[in-house]
Protein backbone atom coordinates (compact mmCIF):
# COMPACT_ATOMS: atom_id res chain seq x y z
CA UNK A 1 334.58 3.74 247.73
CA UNK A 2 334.72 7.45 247.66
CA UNK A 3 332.91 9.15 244.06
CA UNK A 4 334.09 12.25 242.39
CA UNK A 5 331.76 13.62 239.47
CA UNK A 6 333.38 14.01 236.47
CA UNK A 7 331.09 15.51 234.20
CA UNK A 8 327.51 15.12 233.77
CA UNK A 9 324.46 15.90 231.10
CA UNK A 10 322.41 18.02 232.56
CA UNK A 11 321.10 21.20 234.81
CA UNK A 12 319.30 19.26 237.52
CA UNK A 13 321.70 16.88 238.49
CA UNK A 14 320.13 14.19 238.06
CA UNK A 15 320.94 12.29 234.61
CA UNK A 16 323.66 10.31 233.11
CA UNK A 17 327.15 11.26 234.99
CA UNK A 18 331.04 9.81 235.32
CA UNK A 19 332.89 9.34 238.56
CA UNK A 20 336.08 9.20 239.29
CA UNK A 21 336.70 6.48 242.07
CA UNK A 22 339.39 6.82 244.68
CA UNK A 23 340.42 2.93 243.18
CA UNK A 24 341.33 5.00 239.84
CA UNK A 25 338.44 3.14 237.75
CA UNK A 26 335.26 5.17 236.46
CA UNK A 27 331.83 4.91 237.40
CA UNK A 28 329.12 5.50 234.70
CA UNK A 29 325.83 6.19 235.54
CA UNK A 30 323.32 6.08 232.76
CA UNK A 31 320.14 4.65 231.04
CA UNK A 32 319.74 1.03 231.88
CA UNK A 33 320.18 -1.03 228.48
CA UNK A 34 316.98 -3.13 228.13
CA UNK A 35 316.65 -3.88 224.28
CA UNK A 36 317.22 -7.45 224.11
CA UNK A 37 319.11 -7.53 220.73
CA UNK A 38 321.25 -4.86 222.11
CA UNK A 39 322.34 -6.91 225.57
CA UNK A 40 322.61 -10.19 222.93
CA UNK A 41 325.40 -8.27 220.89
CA UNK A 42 327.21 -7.43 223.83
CA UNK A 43 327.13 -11.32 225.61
CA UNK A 44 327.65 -9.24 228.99
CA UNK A 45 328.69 -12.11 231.52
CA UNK A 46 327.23 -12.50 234.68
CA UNK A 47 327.57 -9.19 237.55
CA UNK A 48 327.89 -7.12 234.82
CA UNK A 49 325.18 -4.59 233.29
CA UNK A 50 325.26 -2.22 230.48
CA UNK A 51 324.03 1.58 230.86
CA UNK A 52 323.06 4.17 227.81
CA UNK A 53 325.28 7.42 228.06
CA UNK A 54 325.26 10.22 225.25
CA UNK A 55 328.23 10.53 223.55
CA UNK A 56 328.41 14.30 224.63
CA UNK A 57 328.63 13.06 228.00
CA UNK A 58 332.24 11.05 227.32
CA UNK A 59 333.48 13.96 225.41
CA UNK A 60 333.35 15.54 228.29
CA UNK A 61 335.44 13.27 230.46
CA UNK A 62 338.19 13.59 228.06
CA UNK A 63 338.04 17.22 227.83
CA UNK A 64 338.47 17.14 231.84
CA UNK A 65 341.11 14.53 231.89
CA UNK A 66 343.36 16.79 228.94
């Protein structure tokens, strides 16, 4: 799977960032969602995990996708 960064949060390069996949899905890396009410609300099934982004950070993917 080949990555192209989208955007990202920060200076360093280092923090919560989207990819663009050569599949044409989206990769999202971010904080990873521990609080256990939180992960109850969503009922994630099984091989799936939920990530913390700020919402900055998806404004940003639609301002490079317009």
């Amino acid at each position: 799977m080949k990555l192209t960064k989208i955007t990202d949060g920060c200076e360093n390069k280092n923090c919560p960032a989207v990819y663009e996949t050569d599949h044409g899905t989206l990769v999202v890396q971010g904080y990873v969602l521990s609080d256990p009410e939180a992960l109850k609300q969503i009922g994630l099934p099984e091989g799936e995990s939920a990530v913390e982004v700020t919402t900055e950070l998806l404004r940003g993917v639609h301002a490079v996708s317009d």
